[in-house]
Protein backbone atom coordinates (compact mmCIF):
# COMPACT_ATOMS: atom_id res chain seq x y z
CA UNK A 1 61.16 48.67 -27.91
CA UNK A 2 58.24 48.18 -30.76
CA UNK A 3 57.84 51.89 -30.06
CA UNK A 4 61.34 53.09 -30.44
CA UNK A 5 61.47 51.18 -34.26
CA UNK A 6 58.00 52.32 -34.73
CA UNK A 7 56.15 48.98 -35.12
CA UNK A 8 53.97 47.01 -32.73
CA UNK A 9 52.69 43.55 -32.72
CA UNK A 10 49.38 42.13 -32.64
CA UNK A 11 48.68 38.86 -31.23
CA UNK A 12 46.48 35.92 -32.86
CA UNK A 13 42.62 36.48 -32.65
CA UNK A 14 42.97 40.23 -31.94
CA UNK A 15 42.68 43.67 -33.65
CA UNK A 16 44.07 46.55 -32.72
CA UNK A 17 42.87 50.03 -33.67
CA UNK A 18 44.98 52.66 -34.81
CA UNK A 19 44.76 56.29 -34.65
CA UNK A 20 45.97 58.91 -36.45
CA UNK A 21 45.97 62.28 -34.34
CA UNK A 22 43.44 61.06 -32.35
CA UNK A 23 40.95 59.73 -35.77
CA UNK A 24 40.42 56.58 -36.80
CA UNK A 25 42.10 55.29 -39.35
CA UNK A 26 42.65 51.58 -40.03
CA UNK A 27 41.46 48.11 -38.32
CA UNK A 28 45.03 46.15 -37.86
CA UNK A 29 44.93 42.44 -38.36
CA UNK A 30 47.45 39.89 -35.97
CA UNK A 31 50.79 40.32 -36.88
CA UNK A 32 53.76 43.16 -37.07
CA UNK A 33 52.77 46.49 -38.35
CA UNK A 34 55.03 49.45 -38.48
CA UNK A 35 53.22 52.18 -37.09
CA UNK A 36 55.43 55.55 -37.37
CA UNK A 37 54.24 57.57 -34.14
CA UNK A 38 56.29 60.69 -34.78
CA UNK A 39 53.89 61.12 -37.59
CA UNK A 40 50.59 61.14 -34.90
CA UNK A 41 50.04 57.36 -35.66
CA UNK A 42 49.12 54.85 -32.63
CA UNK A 43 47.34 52.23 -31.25
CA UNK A 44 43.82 53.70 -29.39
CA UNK A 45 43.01 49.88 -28.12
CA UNK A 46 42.96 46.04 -28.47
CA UNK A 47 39.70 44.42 -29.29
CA UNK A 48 39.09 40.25 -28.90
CA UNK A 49 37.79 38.65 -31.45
CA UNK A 50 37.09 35.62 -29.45
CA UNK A 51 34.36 33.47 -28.22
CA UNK A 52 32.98 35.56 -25.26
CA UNK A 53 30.31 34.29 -22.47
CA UNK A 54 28.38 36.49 -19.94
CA UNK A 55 25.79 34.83 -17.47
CA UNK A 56 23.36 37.11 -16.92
CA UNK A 57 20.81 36.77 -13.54
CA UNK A 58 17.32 37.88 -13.61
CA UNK A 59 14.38 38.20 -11.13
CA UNK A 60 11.54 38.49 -12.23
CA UNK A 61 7.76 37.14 -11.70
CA UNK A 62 5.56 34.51 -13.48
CA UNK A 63 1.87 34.71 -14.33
CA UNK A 64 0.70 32.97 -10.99
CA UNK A 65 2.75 35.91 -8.73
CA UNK A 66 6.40 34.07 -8.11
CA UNK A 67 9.34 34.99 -8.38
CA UNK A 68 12.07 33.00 -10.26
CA UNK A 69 15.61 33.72 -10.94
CA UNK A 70 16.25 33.12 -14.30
CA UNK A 71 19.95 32.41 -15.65
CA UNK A 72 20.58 33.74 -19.22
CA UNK A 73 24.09 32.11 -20.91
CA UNK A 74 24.98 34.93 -24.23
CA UNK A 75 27.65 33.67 -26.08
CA UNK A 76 29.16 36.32 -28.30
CA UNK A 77 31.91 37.73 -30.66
CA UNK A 78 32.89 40.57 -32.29
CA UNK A 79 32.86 40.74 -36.02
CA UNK A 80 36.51 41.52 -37.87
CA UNK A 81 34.70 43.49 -40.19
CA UNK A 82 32.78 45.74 -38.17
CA UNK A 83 35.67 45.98 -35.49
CA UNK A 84 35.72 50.05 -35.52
CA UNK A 85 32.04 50.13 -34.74
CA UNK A 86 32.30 47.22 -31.81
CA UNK A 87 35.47 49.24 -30.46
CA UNK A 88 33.98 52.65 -30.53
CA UNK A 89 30.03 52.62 -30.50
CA UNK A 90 29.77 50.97 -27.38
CA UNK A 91 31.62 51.93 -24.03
CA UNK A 92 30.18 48.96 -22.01
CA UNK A 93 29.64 45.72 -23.96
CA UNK A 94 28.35 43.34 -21.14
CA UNK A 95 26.38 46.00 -19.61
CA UNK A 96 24.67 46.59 -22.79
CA UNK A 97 23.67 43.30 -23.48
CA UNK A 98 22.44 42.40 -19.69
CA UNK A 99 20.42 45.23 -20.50
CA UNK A 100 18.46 43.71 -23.13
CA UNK A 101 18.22 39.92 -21.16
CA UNK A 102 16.76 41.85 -18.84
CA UNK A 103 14.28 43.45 -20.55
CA UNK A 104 13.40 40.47 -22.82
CA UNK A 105 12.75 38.25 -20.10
CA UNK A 106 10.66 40.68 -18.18
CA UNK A 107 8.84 40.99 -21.13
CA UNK A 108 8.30 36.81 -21.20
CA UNK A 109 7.84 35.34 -18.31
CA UNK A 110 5.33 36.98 -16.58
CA UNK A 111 2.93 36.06 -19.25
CA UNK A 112 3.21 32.49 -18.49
CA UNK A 113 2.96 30.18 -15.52
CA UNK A 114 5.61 28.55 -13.46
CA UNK A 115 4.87 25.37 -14.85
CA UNK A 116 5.14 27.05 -18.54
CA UNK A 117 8.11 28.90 -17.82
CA UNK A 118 10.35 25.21 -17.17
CA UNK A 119 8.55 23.93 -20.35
CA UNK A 120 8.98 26.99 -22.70
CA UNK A 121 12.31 27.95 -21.90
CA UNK A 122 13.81 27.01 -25.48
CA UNK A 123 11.84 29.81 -26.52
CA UNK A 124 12.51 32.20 -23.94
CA UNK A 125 16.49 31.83 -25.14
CA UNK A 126 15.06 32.05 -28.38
CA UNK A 127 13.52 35.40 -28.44
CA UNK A 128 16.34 37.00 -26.27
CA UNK A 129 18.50 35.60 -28.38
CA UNK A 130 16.61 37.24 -31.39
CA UNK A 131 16.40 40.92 -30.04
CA UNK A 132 20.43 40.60 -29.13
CA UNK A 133 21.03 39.63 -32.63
CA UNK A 134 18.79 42.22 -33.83
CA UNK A 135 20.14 44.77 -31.42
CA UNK A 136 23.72 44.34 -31.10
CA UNK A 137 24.65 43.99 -35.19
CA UNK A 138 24.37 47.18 -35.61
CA UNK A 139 27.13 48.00 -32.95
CA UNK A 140 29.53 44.91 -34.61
CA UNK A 141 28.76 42.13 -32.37
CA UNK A 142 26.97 38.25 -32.92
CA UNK A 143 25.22 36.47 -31.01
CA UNK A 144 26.58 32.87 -31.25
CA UNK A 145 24.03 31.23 -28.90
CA UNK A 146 21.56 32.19 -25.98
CA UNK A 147 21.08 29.67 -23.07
CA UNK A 148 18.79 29.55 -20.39
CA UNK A 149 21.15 27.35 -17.85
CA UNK A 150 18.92 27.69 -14.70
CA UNK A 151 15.15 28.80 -13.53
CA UNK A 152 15.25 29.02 -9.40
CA UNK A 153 11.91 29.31 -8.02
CA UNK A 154 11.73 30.97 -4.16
CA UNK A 155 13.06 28.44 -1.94
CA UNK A 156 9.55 28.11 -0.62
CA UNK A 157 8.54 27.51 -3.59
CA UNK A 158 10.61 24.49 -4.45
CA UNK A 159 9.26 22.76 -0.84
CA UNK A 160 5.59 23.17 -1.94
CA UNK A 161 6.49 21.98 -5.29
CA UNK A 162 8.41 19.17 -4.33
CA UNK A 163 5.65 18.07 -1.79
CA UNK A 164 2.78 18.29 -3.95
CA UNK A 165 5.08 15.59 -5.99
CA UNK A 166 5.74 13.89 -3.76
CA UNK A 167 2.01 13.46 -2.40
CA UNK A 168 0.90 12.60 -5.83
CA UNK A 169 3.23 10.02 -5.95
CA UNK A 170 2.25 8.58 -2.56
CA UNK A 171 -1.89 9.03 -4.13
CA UNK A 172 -0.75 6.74 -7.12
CA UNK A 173 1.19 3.99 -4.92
CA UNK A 174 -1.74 3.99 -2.34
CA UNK A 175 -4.04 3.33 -5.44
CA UNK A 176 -2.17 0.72 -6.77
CA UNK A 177 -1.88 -1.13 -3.66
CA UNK A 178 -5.21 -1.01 -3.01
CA UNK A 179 -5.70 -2.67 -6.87
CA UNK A 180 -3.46 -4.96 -6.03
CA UNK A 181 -5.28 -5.97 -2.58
CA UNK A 182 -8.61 -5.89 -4.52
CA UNK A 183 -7.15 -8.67 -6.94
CA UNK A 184 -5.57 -10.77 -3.89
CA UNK A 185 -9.38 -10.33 -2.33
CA UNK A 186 -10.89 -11.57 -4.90
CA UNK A 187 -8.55 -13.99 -6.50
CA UNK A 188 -8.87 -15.22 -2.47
CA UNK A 189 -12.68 -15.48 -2.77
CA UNK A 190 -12.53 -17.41 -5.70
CA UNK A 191 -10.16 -20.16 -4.43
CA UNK A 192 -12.26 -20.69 -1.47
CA UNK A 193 -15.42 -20.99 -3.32
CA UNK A 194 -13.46 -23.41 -5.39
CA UNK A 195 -11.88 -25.28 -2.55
CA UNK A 196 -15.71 -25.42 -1.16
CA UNK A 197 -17.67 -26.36 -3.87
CA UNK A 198 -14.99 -29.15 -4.40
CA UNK A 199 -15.30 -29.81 -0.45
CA UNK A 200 -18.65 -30.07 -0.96
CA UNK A 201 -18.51 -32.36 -3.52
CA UNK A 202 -16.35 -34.58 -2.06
CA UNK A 203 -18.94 -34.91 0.81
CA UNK A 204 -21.55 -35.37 -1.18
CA UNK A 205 -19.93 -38.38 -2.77
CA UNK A 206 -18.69 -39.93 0.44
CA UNK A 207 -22.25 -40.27 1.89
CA UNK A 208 -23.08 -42.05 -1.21
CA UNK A 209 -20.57 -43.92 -1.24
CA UNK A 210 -21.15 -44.80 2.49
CA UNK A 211 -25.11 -45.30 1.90
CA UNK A 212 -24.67 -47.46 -1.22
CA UNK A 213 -21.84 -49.72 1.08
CA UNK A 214 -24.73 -49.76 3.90
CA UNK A 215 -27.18 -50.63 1.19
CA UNK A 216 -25.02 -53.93 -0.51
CA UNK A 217 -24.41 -55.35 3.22
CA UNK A 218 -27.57 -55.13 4.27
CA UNK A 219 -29.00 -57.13 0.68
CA UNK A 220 -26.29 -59.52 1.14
CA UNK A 221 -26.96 -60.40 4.81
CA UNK A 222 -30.34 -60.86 4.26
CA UNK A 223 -29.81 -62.88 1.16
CA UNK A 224 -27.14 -65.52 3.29
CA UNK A 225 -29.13 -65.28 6.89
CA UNK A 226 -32.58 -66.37 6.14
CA UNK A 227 -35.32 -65.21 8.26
CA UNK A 228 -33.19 -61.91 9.03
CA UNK A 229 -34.74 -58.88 7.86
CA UNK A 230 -33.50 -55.52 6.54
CA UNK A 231 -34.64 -53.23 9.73
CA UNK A 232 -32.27 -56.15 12.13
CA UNK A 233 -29.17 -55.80 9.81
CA UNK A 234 -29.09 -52.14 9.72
CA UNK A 235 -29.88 -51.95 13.50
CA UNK A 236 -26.42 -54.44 14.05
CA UNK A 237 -24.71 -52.40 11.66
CA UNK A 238 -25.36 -49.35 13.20
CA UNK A 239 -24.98 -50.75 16.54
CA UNK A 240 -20.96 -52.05 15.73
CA UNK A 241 -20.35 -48.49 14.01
CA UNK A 242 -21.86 -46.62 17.44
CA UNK A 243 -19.28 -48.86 19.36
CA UNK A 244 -16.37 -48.44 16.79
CA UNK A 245 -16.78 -44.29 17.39
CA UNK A 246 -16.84 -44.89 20.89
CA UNK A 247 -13.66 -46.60 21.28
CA UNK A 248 -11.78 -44.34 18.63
CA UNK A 249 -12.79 -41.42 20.97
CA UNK A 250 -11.20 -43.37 23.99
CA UNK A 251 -8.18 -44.37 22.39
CA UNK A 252 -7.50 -40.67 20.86
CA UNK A 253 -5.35 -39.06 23.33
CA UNK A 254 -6.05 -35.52 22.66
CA UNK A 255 -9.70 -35.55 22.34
CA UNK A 256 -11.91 -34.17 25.01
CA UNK A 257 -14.43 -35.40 26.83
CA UNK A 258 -17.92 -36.14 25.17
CA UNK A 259 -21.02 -36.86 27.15
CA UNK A 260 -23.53 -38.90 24.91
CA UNK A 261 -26.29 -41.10 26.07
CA UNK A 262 -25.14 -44.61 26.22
CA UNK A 263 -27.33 -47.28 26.74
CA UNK A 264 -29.71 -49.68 25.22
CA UNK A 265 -32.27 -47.35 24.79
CA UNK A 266 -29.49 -44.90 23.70
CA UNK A 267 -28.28 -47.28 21.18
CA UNK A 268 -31.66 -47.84 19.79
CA UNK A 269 -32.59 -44.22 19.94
CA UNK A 270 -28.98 -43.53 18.04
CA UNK A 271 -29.53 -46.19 15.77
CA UNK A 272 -33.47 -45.16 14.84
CA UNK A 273 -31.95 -41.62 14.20
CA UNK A 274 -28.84 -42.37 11.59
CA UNK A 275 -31.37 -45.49 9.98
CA UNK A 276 -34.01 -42.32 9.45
CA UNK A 277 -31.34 -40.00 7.60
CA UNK A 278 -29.92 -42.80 5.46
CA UNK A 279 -33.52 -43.95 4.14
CA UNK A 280 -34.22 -39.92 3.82
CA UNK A 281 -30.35 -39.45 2.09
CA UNK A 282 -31.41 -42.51 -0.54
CA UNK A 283 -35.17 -41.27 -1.06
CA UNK A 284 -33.37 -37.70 -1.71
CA UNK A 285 -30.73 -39.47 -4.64
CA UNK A 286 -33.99 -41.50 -6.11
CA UNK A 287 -35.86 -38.66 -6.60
């Protein structure tokens, strides 16, 4: 019908191209435009002047021989003003500019490592995004923005990778643990040399205790039982204590059985031997 009046509508964030006799002869903006085709005027094509995308896959090898897919993003537009040379300079837009992502990032990554190539990839977009801006101007297009979305190693790869990670990480928690057993160790050691020297200690001031007691009695005996002298008090003393031990390890019900000498030659024997280490224990303190 737009035909038959001789106008024709274009729609919001589109040009159209007209013709005249096949040459080109005006850029039309959105709206209606009378376009008188009995004269030789019409429309050669439609051209977007939206925000376009094209993901753009490329294989290629790093510096250290693998091969990574790389995923470009290109987000472009073509320019109102140079519409004529974006409609008719190039046949294949999206060809064109895979073209150059191609070629950029061939150019790139194999001079750096796979390691590099996850690190630097800002500037990988950057520099294909410079030579598409440098390259596709001139046939009326920008380049918004250049992505790289995604960098897939072999799958191989990504297992050897992922288990040298994951073996580091099992290197570092084995060396902690052992750190942390080294500190329990010796934190360990350090208690029981505590608990001993304190042990110790404690002995050590029992048998004085028990040697001064032994001393007192035996002075106070002595002093209250004329004619009694130090060697018969100790050797009673000594004597009842032999018997107390005796009967405590009778009465105990879950001690086992002891053979000692028992006797009175036993006794004295028994009582010779403790009187010997007390008199060395006190000579030992004097000195």
């Amino acid at each position: 019908m737009g035909n038959l009046f001789c106008c024709v509508q274009v729609d919001q964030s589109t040009v159209a191209i007209k013709e005249t006799f096949g040459k080109f002869e005006d850029v039309l903006e959105p709206g209606c435009h009378f376009l008188p085709w009995c004269l030789g005027s019409q429309i050669a094509g439609y051209l977007s002047l939206r925000l376009q995308q094209l993901d753009v896959r490329c294989e290629t090898k790093t510096k250290d021989n693998v091969f990574v897919n790389v995923v470009a993003s290109i987000q472009y537009r073509a320019l109102a003003n140079k519409a004529n040379d974006a409609f008719y300079k190039l046949s294949n837009t999206r060809s064109q500019i895979q073209a150059y992502v191609f070629d950029v990032i061939r150019a790139s990554v194999p001079k750096l490592l796979l390691d590099d190539v996850f690190e630097q990839k800002n500037d990988i977009a950057k520099a294909v995004e410079e030579e598409l801006e440098k390259a596709m101007s001139a046939y009326g297009f920008e380049i918004v923005q250049t992505l790289i979305v995604d960098i897939e190693p072999d799958e191989h790869v990504k297992r050897a990778m992922n288990e040298i990670n994951a073996a580091a990480r099992m290197r570092l928690a084995a060396n902690e643990k052992a750190e942390a057993e080294k500190i329990l160790q010796i934190k360990r050691a350090e208690g029981e040399a505590e608990s001993k020297y304190l042990s110790g200690l404690g002995i050590a001031r029992q048998r004085q205790a028990i040697v001064d007691g032994l001393r007192d009695s035996v002075l106070g005996f002595a002093v209250n039982v004329p004619g009694t002298t130090a060697k018969d008090v100790m050797d009673m003393v000594l004597v009842t204590q032999y018997f107390d031990t005796m009967k405590e390890i009778g009465a105990s019900s879950k001690s086992s059985a002891v053979f000692i000498p028992h006797g009175p030659g036993a006794v004295r024997d028994v009582a010779t031997q403790i009187r010997d280490g007390l008199l060395q224990g006190s000579s030992a303190n004097l000195g």
